[in-house]
Protein backbone atom coordinates (compact mmCIF):
# COMPACT_ATOMS: atom_id res chain seq x y z
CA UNK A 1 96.86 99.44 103.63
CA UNK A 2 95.11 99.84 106.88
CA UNK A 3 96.30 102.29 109.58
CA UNK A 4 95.15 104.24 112.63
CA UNK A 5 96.48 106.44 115.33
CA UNK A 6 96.81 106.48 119.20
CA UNK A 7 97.76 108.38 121.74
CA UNK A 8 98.42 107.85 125.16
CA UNK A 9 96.98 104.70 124.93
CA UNK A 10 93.95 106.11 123.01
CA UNK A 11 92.67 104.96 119.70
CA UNK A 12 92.04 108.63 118.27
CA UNK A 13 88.64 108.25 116.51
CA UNK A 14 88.32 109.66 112.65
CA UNK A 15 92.15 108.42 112.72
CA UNK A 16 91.35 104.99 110.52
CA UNK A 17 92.98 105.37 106.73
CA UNK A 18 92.41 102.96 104.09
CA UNK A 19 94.51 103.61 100.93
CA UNK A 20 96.01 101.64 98.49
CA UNK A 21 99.96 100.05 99.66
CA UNK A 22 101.38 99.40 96.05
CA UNK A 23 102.17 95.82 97.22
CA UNK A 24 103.53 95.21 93.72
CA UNK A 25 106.09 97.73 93.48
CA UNK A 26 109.66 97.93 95.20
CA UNK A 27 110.68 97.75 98.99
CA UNK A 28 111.83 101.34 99.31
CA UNK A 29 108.04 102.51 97.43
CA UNK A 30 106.44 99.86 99.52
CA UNK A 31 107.89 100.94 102.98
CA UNK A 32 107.43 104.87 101.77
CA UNK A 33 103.94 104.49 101.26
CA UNK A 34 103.68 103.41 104.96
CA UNK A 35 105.63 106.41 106.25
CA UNK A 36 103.17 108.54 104.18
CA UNK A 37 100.07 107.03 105.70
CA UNK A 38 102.38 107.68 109.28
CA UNK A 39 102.62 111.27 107.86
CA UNK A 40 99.32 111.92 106.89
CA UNK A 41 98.11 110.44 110.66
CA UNK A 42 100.69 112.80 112.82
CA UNK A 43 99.86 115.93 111.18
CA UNK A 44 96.11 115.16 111.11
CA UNK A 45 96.55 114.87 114.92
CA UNK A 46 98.55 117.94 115.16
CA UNK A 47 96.31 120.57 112.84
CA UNK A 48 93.12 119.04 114.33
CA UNK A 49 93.65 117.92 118.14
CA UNK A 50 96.53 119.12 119.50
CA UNK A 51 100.28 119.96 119.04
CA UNK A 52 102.21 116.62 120.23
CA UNK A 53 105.43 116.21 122.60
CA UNK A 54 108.41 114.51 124.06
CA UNK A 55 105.69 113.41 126.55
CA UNK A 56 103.14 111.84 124.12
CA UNK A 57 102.86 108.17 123.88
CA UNK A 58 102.64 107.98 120.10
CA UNK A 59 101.66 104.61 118.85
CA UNK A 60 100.56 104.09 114.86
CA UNK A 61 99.08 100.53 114.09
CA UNK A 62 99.46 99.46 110.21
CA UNK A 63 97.88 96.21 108.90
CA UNK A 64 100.45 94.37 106.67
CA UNK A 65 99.96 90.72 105.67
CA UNK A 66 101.94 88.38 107.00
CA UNK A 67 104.14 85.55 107.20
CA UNK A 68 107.00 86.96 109.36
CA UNK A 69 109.54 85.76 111.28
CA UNK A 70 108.40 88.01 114.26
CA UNK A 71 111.75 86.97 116.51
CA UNK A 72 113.99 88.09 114.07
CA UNK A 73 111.91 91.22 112.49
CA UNK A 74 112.36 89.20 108.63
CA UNK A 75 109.32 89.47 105.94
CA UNK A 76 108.57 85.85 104.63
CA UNK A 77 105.94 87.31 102.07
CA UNK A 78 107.27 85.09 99.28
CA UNK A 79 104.50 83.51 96.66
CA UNK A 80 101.42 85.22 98.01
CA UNK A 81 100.95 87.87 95.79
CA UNK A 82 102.08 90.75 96.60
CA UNK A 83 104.64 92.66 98.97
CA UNK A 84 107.11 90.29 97.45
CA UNK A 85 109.73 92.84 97.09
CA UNK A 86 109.61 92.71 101.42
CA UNK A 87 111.03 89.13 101.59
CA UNK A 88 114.06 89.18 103.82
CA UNK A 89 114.04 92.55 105.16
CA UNK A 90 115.02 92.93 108.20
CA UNK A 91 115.18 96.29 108.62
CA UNK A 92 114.46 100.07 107.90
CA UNK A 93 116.46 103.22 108.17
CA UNK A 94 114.89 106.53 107.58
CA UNK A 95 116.13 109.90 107.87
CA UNK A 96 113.43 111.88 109.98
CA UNK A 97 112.65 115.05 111.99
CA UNK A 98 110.61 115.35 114.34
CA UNK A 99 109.14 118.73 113.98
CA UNK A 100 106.68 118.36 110.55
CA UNK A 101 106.74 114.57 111.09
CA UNK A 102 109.09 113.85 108.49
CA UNK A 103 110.52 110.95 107.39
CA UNK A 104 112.29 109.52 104.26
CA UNK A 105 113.47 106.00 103.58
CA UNK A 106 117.35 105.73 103.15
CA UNK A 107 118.23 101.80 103.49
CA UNK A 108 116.60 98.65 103.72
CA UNK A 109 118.10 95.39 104.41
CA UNK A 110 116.73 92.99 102.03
């Protein structure tokens, strides 16, 4: 998994993470390991820049292999190898806060 960090339009330099995605194991691990990397990248930001707020464009770009039905927000990933438990899902809810940057899968819709 590839990710990185900007603000206010900003790529935030030092903010590129490579880690391993655990594209083998289930949607809910799969899609947890992303909001860690998410995590990890806010509260970086935080303890080492500054403190974010309501007024903060906060944008975090992850690399994940494709195909997808962009339109419709579906995973395709079928017979490629790996994020196959992804195919279908359409979407994501997490429980979050925003103070601590927290976050914790809930649903998908597979």
């Amino acid at each position: 998994m590839k990710a990185a960090l900007l603000v206010n339009g900003q790529l935030i330099p030092g903010s590129f993470r490579t880690q391993p995605a655990n594209a083998q194991d289930s949607a809910v691990k799969i899609i947890e390991g992303f909001a860690a990397v998410c995590h990890e990248l806010l509260t970086d930001y935080d303890s080492t820049c500054r403190k974010l707020d309501d007024r903060d464009r906060v944008r975090i770009g992850l690399a994940v292999p494709g195909p997808f039905d962009y339109r419709e927000g579906i995973a395709l990933l079928k017979d490629v190898g790996k994020y196959e438990s992804l195919y279908g899902c359409r979407s994501v809810t997490c429980s979050a806060r925003s103070s601590g940057f927290w976050a914790r899968v809930k649903q998908i819709s597979c």
